[in-house]
Protein backbone atom coordinates (compact mmCIF):
# COMPACT_ATOMS: atom_id res chain seq x y z
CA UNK A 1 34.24 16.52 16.82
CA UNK A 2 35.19 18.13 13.78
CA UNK A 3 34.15 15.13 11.84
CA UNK A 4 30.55 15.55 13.25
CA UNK A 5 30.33 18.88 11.69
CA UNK A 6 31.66 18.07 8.39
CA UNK A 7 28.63 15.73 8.52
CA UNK A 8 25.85 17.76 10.05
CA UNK A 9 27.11 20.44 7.67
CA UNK A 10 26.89 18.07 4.49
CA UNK A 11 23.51 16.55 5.81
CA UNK A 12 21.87 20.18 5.90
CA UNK A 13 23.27 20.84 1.96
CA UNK A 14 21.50 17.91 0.80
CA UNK A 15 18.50 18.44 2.73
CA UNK A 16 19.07 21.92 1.26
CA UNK A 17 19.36 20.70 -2.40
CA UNK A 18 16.35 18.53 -1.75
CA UNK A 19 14.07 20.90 -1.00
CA UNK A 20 14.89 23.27 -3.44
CA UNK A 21 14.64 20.91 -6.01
CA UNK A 22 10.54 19.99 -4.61
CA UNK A 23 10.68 23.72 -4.19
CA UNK A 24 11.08 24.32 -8.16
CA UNK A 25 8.66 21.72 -9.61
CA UNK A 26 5.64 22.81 -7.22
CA UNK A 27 3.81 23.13 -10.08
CA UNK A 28 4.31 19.72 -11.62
CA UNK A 29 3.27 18.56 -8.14
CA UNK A 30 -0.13 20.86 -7.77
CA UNK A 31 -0.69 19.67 -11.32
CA UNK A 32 -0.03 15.68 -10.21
CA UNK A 33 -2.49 15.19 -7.61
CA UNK A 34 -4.96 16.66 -9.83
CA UNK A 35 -5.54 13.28 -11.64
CA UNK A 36 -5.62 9.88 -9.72
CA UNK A 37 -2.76 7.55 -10.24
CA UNK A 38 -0.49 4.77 -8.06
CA UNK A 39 1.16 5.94 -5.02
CA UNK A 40 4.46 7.71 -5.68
CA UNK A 41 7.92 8.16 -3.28
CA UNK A 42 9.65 11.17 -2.98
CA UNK A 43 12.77 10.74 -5.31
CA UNK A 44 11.74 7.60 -6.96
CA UNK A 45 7.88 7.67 -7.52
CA UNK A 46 6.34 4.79 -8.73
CA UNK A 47 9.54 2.87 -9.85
CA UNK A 48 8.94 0.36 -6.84
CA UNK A 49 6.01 -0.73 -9.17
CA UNK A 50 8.13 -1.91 -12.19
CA UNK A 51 9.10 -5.78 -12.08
CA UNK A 52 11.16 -7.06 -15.27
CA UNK A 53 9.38 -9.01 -17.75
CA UNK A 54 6.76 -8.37 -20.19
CA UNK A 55 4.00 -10.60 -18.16
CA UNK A 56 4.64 -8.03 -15.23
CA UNK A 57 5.10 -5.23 -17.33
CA UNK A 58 1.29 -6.27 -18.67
CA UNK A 59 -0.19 -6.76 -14.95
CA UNK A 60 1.41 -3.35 -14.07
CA UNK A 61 -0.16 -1.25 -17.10
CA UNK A 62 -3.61 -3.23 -16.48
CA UNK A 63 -3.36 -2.05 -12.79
CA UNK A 64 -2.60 1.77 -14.17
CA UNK A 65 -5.72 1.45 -16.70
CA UNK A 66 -7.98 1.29 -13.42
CA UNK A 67 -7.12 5.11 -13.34
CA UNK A 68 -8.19 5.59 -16.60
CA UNK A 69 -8.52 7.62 -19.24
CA UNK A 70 -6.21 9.93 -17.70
CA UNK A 71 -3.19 8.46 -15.25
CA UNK A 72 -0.70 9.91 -13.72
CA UNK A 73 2.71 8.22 -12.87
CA UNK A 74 5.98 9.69 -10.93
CA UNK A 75 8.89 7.72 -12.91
CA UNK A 76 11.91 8.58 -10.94
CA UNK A 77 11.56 12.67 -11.08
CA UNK A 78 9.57 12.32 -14.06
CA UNK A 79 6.16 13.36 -14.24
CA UNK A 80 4.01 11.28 -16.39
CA UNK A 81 0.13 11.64 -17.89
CA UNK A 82 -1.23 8.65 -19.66
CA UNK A 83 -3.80 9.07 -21.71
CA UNK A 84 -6.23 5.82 -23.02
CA UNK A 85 -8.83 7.54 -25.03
CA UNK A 86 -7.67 8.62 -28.15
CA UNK A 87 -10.12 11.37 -28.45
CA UNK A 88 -8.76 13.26 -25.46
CA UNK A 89 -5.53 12.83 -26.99
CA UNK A 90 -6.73 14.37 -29.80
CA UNK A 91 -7.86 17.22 -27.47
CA UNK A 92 -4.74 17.47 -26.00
CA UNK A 93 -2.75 17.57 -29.19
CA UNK A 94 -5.13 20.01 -30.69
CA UNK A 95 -4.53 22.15 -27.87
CA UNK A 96 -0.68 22.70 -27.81
């Protein structure tokens, strides 16, 4: 018995954690489905895209550039824009 609440307790915490954590970066994620971009998970985003090697590595990035100019990409917990035009980059860069 007491070994079910140490876990029940310790399940809550992370659940806790997690959703405190999705509760902080809102804004990256309001600001996310604002551009198209591959599927993401929770956690890991788009990692379960990336294959070693630099053929794959090539297929993957042509798949993203169906997105483009702007793409966005979860890497892990990392938010990502890619940007294929150079004069939007320019934009950008002008901008901040």
């Amino acid at each position: 018995m007491h070994q079910l609440s140490i876990t029940s307790t310790l399940l809550y915490v992370i659940v806790a954690l997690i959703l405190y954590f999705i509760w902080k970066r809102k804004h990256l994620y309001y600001c996310s489905f604002k551009h198209p971009g591959p599927f993401g998970f929770p956690l890991i985003g788009s990692v379960h895209l990336l294959k070693p090697g630099p053929t794959e590595t090539y297929n993957i990035l042509m798949r993203i550039a169906q997105y483009a100019p702007v793409t966005r990409m979860w890497l892990g917990p990392f938010f990502h824009l890619f940007i294929s035009k150079a004069e939007d980059t320019e934009i950008l860069l002008n901008k901040c």
